[in-house]
Protein backbone atom coordinates (compact mmCIF):
# COMPACT_ATOMS: atom_id res chain seq x y z
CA UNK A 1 113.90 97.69 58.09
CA UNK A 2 115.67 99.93 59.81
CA UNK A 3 118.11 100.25 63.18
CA UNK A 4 115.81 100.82 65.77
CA UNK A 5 113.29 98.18 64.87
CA UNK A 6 116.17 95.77 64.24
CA UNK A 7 117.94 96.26 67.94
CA UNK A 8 113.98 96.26 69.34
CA UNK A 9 113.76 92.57 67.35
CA UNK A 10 116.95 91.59 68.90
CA UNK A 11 115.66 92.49 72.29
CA UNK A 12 112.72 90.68 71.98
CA UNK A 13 114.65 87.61 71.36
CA UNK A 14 116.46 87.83 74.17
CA UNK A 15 113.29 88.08 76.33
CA UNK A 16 112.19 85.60 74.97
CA UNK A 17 114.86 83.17 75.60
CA UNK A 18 114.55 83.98 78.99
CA UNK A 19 111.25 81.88 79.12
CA UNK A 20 109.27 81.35 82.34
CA UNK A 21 111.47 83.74 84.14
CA UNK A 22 110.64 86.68 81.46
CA UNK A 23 106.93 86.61 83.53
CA UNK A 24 108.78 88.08 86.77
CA UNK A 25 110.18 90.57 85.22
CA UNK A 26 107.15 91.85 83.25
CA UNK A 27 103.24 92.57 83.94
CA UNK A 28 103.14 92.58 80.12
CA UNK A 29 105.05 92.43 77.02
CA UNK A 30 104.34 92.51 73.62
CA UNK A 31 106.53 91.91 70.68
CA UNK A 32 103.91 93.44 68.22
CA UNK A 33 103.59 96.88 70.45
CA UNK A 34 107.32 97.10 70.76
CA UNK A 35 107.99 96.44 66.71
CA UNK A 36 105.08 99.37 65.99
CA UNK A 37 106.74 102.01 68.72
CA UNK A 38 110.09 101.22 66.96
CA UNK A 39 109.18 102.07 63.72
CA UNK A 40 107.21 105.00 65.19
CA UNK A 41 110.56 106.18 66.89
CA UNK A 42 112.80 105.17 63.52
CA UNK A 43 110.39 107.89 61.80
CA UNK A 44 110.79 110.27 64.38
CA UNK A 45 114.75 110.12 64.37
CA UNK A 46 114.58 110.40 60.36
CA UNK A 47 112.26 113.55 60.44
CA UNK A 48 113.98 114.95 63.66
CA UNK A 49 115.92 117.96 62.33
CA UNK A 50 118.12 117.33 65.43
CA UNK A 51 119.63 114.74 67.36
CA UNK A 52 117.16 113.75 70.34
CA UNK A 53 118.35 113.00 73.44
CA UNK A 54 116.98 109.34 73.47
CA UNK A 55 117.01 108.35 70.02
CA UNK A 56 116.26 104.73 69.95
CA UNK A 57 116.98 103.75 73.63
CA UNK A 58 114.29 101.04 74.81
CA UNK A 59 112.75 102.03 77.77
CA UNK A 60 111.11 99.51 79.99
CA UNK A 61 108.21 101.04 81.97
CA UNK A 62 107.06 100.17 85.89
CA UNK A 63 103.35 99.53 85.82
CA UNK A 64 102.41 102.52 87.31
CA UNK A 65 102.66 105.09 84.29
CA UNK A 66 100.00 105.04 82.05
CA UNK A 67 100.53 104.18 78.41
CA UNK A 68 97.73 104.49 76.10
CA UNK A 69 95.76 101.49 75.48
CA UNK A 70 97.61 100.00 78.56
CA UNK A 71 96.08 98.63 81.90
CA UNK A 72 98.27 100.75 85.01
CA UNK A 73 97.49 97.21 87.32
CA UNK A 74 100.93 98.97 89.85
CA UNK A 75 101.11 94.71 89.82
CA UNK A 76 98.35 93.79 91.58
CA UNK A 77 95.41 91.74 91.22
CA UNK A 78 93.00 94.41 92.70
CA UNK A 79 93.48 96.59 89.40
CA UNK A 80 94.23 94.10 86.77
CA UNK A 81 91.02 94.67 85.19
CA UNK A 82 90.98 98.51 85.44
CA UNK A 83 90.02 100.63 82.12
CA UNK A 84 92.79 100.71 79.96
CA UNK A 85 94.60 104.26 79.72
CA UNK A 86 93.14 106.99 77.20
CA UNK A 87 96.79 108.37 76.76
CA UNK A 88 100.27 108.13 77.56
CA UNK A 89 101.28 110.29 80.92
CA UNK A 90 103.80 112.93 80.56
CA UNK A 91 106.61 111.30 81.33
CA UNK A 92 106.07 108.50 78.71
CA UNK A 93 104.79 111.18 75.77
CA UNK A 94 108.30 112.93 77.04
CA UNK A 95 110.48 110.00 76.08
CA UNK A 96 108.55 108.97 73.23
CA UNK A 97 109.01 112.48 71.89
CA UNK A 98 112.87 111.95 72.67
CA UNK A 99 113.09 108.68 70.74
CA UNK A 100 112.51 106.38 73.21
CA UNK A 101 110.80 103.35 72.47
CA UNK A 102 108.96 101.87 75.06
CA UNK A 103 109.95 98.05 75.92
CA UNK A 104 107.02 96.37 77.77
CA UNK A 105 105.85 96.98 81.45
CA UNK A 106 107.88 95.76 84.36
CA UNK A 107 106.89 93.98 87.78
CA UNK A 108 107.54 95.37 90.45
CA UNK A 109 106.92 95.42 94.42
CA UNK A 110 102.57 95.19 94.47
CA UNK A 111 101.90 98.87 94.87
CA UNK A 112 105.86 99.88 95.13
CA UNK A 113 105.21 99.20 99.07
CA UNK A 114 108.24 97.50 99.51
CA UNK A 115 112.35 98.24 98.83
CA UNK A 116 113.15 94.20 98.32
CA UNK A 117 110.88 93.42 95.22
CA UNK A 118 108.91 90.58 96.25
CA UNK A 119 105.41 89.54 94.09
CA UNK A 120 103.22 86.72 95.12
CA UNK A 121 101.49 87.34 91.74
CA UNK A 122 103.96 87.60 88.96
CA UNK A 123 106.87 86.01 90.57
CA UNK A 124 109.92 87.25 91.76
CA UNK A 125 113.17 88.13 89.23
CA UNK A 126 116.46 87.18 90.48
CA UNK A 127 118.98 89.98 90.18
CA UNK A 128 121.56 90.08 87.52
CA UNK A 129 124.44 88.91 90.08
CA UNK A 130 122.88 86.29 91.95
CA UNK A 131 120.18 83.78 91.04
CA UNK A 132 118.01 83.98 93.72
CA UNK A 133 119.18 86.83 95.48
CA UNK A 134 116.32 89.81 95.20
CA UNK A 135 116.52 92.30 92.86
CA UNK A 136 115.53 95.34 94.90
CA UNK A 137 112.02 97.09 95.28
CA UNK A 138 109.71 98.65 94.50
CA UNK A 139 111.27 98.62 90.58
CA UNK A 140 112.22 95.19 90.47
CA UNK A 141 111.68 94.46 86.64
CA UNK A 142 112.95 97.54 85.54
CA UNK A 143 116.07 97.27 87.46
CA UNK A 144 116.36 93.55 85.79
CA UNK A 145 115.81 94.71 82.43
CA UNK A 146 118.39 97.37 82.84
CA UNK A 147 121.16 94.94 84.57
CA UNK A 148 120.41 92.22 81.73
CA UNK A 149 121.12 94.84 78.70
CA UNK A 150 117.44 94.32 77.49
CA UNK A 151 117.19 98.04 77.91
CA UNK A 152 119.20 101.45 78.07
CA UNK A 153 116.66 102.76 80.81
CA UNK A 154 113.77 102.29 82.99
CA UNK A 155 111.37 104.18 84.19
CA UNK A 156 110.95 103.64 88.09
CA UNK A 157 109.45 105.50 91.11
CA UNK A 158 111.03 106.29 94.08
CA UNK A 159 108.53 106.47 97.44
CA UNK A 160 111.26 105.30 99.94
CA UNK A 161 114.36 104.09 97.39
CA UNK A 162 112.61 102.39 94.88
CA UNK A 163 114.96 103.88 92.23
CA UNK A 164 118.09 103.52 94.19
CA UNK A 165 117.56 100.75 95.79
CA UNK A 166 117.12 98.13 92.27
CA UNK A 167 119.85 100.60 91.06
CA UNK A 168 122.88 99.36 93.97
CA UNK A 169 121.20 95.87 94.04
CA UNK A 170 121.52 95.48 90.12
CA UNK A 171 125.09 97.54 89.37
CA UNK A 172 123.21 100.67 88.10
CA UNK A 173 122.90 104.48 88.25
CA UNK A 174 119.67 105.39 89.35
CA UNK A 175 118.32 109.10 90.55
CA UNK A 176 115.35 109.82 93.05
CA UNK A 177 114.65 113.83 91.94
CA UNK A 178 113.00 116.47 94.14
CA UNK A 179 109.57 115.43 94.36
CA UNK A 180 108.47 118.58 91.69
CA UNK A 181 110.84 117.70 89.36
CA UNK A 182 109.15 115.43 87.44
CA UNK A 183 105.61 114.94 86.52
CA UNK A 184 103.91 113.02 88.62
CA UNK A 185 100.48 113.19 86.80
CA UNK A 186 99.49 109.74 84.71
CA UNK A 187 101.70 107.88 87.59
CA UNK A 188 99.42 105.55 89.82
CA UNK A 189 100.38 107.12 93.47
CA UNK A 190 101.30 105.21 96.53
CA UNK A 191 101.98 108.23 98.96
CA UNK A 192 101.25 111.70 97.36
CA UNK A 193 103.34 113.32 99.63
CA UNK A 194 106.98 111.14 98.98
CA UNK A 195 106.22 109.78 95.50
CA UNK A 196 108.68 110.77 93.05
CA UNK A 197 109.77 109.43 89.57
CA UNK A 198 113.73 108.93 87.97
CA UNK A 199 115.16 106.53 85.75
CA UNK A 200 118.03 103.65 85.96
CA UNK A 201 120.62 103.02 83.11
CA UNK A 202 123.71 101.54 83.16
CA UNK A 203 125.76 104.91 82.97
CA UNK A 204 125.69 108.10 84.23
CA UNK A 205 125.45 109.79 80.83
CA UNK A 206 122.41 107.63 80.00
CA UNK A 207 121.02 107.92 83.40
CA UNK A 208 121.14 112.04 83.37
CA UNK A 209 119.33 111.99 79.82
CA UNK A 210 116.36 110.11 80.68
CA UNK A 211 116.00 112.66 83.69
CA UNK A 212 116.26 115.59 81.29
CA UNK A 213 113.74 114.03 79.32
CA UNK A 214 111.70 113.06 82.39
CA UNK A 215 111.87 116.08 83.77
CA UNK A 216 111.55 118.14 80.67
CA UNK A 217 115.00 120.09 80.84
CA UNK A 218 116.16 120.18 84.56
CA UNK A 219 119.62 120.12 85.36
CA UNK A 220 121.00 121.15 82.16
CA UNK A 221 124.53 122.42 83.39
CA UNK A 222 125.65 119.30 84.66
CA UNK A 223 128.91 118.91 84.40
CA UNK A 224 131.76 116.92 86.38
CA UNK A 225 133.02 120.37 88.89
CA UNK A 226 137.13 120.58 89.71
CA UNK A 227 138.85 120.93 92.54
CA UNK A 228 138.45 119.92 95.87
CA UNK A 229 134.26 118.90 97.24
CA UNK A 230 133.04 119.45 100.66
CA UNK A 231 131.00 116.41 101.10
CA UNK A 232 129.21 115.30 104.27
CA UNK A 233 129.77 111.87 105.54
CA UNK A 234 126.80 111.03 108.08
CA UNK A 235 127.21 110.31 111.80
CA UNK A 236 124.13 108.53 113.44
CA UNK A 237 122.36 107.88 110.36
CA UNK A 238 123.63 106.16 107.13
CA UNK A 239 126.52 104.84 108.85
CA UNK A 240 125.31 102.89 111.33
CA UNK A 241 124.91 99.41 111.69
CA UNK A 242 126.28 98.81 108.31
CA UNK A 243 127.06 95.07 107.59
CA UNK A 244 130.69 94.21 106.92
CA UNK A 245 130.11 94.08 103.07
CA UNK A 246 128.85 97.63 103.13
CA UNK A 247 131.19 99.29 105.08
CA UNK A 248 133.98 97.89 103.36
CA UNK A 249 132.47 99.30 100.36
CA UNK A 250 131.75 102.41 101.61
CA UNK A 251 135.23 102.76 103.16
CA UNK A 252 137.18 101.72 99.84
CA UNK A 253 134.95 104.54 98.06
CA UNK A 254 135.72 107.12 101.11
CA UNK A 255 139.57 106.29 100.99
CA UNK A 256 139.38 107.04 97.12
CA UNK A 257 137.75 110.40 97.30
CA UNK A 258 140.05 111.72 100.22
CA UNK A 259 143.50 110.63 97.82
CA UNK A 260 141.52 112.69 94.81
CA UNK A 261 141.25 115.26 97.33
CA UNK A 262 137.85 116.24 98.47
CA UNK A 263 137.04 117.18 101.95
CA UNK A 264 135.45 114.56 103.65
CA UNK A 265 133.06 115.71 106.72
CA UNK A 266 131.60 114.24 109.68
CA UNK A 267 128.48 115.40 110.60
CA UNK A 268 125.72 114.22 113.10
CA UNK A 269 122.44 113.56 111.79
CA UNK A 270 121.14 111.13 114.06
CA UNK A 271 118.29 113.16 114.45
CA UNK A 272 117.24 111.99 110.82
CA UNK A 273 117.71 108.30 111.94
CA UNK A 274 115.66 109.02 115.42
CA UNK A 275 112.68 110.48 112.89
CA UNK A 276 112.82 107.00 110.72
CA UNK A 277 109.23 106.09 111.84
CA UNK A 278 107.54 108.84 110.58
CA UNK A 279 107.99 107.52 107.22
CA UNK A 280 106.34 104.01 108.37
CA UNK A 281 103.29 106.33 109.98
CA UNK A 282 102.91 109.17 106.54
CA UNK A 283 103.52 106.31 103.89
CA UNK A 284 100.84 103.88 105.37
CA UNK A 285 98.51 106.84 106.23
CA UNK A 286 98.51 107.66 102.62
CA UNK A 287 98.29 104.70 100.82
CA UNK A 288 95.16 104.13 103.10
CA UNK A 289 93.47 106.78 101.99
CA UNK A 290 94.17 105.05 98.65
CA UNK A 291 93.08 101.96 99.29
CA UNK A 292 90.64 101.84 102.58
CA UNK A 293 87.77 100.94 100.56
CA UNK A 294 89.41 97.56 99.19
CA UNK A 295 90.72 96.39 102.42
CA UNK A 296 88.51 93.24 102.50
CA UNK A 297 88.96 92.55 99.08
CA UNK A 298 93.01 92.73 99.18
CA UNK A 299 92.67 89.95 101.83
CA UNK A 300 92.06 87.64 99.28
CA UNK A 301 94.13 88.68 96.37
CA UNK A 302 96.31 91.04 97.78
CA UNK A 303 100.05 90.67 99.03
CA UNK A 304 99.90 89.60 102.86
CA UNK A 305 102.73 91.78 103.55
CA UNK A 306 101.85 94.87 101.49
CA UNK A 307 98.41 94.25 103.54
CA UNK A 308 99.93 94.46 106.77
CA UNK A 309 101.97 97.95 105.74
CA UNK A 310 98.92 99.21 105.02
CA UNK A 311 96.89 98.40 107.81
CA UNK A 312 99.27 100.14 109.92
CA UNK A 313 97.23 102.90 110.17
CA UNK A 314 94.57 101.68 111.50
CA UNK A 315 96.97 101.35 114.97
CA UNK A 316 96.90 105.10 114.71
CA UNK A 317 94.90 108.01 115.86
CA UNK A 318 94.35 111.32 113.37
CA UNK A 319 96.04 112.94 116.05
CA UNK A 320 99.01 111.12 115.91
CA UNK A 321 99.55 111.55 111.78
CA UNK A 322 98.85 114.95 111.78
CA UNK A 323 101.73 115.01 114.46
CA UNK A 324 103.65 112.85 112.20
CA UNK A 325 103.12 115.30 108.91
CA UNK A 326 104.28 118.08 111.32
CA UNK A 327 107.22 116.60 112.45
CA UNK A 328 108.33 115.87 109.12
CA UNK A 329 108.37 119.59 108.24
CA UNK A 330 110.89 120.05 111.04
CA UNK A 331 113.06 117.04 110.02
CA UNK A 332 112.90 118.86 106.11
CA UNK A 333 113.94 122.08 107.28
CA UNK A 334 116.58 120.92 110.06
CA UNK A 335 118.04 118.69 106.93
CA UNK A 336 118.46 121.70 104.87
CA UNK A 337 120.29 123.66 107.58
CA UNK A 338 122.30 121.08 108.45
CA UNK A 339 123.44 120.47 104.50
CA UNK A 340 124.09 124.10 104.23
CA UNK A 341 127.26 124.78 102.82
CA UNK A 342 128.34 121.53 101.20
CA UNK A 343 128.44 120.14 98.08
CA UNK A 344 126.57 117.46 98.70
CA UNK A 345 126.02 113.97 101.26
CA UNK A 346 127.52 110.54 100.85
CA UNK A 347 126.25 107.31 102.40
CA UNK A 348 126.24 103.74 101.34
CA UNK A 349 122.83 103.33 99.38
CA UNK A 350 122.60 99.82 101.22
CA UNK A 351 122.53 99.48 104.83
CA UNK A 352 123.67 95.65 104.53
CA UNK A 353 124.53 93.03 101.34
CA UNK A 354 120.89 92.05 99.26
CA UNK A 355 119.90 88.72 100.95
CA UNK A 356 118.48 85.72 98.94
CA UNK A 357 114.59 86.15 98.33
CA UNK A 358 114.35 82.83 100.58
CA UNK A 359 115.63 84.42 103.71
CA UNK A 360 113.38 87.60 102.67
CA UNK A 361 110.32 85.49 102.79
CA UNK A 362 111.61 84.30 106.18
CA UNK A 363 112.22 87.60 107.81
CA UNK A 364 110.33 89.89 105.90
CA UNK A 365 110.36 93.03 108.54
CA UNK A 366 113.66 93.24 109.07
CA UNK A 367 114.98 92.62 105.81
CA UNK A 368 112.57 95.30 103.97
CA UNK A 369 113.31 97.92 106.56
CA UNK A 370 117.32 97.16 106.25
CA UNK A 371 117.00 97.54 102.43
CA UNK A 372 114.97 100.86 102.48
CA UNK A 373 116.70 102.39 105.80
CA UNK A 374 119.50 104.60 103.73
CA UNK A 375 117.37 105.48 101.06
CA UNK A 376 114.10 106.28 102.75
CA UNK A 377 115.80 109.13 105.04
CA UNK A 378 116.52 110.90 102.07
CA UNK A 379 112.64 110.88 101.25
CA UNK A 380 112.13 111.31 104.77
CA UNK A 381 113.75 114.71 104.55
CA UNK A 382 112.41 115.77 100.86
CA UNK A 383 115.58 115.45 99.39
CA UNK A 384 117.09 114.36 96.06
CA UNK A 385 120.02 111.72 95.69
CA UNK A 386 121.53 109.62 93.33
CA UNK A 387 123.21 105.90 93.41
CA UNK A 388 125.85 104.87 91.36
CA UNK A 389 128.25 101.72 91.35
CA UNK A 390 131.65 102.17 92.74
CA UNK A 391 134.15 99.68 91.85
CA UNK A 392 136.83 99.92 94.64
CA UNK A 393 137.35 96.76 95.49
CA UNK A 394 138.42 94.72 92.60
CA UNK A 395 136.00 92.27 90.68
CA UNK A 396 132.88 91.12 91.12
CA UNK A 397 129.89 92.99 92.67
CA UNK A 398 130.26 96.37 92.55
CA UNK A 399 129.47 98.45 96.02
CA UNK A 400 126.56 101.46 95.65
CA UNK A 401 127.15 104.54 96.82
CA UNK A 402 124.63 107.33 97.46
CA UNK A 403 124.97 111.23 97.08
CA UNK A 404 122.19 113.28 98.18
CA UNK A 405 121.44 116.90 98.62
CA UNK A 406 117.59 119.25 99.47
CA UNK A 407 115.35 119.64 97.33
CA UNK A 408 115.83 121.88 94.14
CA UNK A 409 119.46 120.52 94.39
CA UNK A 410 119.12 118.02 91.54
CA UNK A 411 121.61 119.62 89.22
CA UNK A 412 124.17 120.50 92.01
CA UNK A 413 123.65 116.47 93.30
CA UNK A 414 124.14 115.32 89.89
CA UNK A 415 127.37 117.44 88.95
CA UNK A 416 129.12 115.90 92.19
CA UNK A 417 127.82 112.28 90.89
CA UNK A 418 129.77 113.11 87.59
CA UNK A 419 133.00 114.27 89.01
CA UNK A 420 132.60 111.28 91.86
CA UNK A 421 131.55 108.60 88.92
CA UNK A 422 135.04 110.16 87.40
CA UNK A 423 137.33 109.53 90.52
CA UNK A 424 135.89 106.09 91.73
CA UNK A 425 135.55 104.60 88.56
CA UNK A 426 137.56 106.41 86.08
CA UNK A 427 134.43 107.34 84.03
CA UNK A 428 134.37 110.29 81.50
């Protein structure tokens, strides 16, 4: 028996020690599946007359990518009994192809409409640093499977932060890629118009392989750049109203990068934070196009609070989304302008510390739209961004920060995560 099937084995076990709590994490999982695409990716490596990128990395995979012979339920009980898929999306044939071995289907967020995590259905994972404290949405299992070591990667989707957001909750790396970067075909949508799809890993070097894979070859010039970065630091949006655990972060990580000496500059993009609720309008206007026909049915066995996102719409006139979709395409191209001529943004991927998921349940509203409020103004402007850990401030829970850039900038936002992953944390 060979390497790959043995380290798949050894994974299992460790699932499966986790007992009850193993169902949070995962929509399914099966041992015998996972055995068979380990010996399929063991042949692969043997025959492979080079090395490949992913060779036998498991790869946990959000229930929204279809894998052959898999139900895509995106968690919920509205499409648990959906036809199975005929074949694996592109994104999943990519890191099979790669080496990859895929390691069960992960919980996550019913529909990936929400950045905390929460699932009435499958339960709720703790993340890796607190029990009981959410693990960040919509990729909640993923994120867990990452932070615990069961995998090297996980695929997530990113609507609003649902890749970054898991990522800073959990200690990851995690990138959200321009929304063309990455097959989105096979991937069960929640808003056509924002959805995107990146991994999370534990490293940066891991993390930037899956998204060559994913992506089928962007950003291959990535490399850590020297000398001195201009990098924007956000006035009126990011870095406001950040709770004390953030900002101290976020500070720490902005005192580092000015002694390695990058140029750190204010800028005022307040008008990104005044645009904030056109994501709320677009994102519900979409996913009710999605899902108008199963309103009554998602009363019963639908999330309450996924319900109530949704419904939103219905307190709005046509007129007033097709105002919405236009305004957006100012906010994109006043972004771009305003990035012009930097490396690259930097903002605290967290507006404030990840609560318990008791006080989430008590204050849903304001807890969700703290978690997503950094994150989502990236997607608000069609931009790409990374999050990474920073460790600044001695031991213990690691701070997140985020770099972002427009889109098409994925391999200039990833070389700047590389040099900053290098001066905040001594990596490479």
């Amino acid at each position: 028996m060979g390497e790959i099937v043995e380290k798949a084995r050894a994974a299992i076990g460790r699932v499966e020690a986790l007992g009850d709590a193993a169902s949070a994490i995962f929509t399914e999982f099966s041992p015998a599946r996972i055995l068979q695409a380990a010996a399929e990716a063991e042949a692969l490596v043997v025959a492979a007359d080079r090395p490949l990128p992913l060779a036998g990395m498991l790869v946990s995979v959000k229930d929204l990518y279809d894998e052959a012979g898999q139900r895509t339920t995106a968690a919920s009980l509205l499409l648990k009994d959906r036809e199975p898929a005929i074949e694996d999306c592109p994104v999943v044939a990519r890191i099979k192809a790669a080496g990859g071995v895929p390691f069960g289907r992960t919980s996550m967020s019913e529909f990936a409409y929400s950045g905390v995590g929460l699932n009435p259905h499958y339960g709720t994972p703790s993340n890796v640093f607190e029990e009981g404290g959410i693990p960040g949405g919509s990729t909640s299992g993923g994120g867990v499977t990452v932070g615990l070591g069961l995998c090297e990667v996980a695929l997530g989707t990113d609507t609003g932060g649902s890749v970054r957001i898991p990522s800073a909750i959990n200690g990851l790396y995690g990138h959200k890629p321009s929304q063309d970067k990455v097959p989105l075909d096979g991937v069960h949508p929640l808003a056509v118009s924002f959805d995107s799809c990146g991994p999370l890993a534990s490293d940066f070097a891991t993390m930037l392989a899956a998204y060559q894979v994913m992506s089928g070859g962007d950003a291959p010039g990535v490399e850590a750049p020297t000398g001195s970065l201009r990098l924007v630091v956000p006035e009126n949006a990011f870095t406001n109203d950040l709770d004390a655990w953030s900002r101290g972060h976020f500070d720490a990580a902005k005192a580092r990068l000015a002694e390695a000496g990058h140029e750190l500059v204010p800028l005022d993009l307040g008008f990104l934070q005044d645009a904030l609720l056109l994501n709320k309008i677009l994102i519900s206007a979409e996913a009710h196009e999605l899902y108008g026909d199963h309103l009554d049915t998602l009363v019963s066995v639908g999330d309450p609070r996924v319900l109530t996102r949704i419904r939103f719409r219905e307190t709005l006139s046509d007129d007033e989304v097709a105002e919405a979709r236009a305004a957006r395409i100012e906010v994109i191209a006043r972004t771009a302008e305003a990035l012009s001529g930097f490396d690259a943004l930097i903002a605290p991927t967290l507006q404030i510390f990840p609560p318990s998921i008791a006080d989430t349940l008590a204050d849903f509203d304001r807890i969700n739209a703290a978690m997503l409020r950094n994150t989502s103004l990236l997607n608000l402007a069609d931009g790409c961004a990374m999050s990474m850990p920073t460790h600044t401030t001695g031991a213990g829970r690691p701070g997140a920060l985020m770099i972002g850039g427009i889109k098409g900038h994925d391999e200039r936002v990833l070389s700047v995560g590389a040099r900053l992953d290098r001066d905040l944390n001594g990596a490479g």
